[in-house]
N, C-alpha and C. Protein backbone atom coordinates (compact mmCIF):
# COMPACT_ATOMS: atom_id res chain seq x y z
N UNK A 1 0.90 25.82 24.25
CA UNK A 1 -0.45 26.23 23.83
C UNK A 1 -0.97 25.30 22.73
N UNK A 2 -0.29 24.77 21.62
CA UNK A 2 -0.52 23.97 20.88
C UNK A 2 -1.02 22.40 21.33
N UNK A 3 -0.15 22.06 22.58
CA UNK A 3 -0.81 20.83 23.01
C UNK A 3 -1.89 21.12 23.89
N UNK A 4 -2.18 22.00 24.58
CA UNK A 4 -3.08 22.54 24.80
C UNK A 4 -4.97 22.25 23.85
N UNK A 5 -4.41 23.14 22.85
CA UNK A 5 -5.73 23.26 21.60
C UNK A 5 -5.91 21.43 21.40
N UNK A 6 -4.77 20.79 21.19
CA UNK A 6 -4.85 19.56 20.87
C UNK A 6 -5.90 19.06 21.64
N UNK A 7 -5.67 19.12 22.56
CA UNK A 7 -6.11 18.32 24.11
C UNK A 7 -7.66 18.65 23.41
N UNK A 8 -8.21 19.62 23.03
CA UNK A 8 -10.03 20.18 22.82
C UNK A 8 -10.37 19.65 21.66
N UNK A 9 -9.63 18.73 20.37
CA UNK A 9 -10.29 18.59 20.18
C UNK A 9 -10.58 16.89 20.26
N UNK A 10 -11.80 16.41 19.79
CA UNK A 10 -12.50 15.28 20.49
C UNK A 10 -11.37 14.12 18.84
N UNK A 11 -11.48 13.07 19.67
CA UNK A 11 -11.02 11.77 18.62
C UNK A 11 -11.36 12.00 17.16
N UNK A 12 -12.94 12.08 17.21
CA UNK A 12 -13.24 12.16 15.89
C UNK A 12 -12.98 13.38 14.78
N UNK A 13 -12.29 14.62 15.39
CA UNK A 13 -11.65 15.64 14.68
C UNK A 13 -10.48 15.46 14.26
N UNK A 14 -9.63 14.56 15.23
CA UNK A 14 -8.41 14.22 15.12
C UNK A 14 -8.64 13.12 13.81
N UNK A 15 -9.69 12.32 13.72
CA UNK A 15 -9.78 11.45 12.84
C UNK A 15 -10.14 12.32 11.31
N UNK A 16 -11.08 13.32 11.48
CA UNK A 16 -10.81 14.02 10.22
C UNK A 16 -9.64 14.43 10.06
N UNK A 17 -8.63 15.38 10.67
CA UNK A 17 -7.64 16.16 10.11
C UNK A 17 -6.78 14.74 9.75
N UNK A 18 -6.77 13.80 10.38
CA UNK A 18 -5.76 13.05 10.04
C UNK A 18 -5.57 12.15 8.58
N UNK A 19 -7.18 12.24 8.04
CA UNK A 19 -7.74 11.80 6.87
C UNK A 19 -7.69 12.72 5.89
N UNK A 20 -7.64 14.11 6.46
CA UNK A 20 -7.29 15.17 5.45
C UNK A 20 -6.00 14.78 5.02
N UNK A 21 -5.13 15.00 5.81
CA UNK A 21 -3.75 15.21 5.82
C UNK A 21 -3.44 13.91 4.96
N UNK A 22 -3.53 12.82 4.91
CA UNK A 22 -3.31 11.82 4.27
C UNK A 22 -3.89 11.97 2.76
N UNK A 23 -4.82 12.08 2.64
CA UNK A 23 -5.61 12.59 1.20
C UNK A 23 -4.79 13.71 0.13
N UNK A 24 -4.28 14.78 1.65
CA UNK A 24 -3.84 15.95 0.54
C UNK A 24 -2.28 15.13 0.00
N UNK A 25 -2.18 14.35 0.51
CA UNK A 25 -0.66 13.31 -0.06
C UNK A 25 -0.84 12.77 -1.16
């Protein structure tokens, strides 16, 4: 189910959370 949700959302969400995630470091 998790790769699932993955799959919805679009590049550029993936590009925020991934900029979050790096930041909160």
């Amino acid at each position: 189910m998790l790769i699932s949700g993955e799959y919805l959302l679009t590049p550029f969400q993936h590009l925020l959370i991934n900029w979050k995630d790096t930041t909160t470091q």
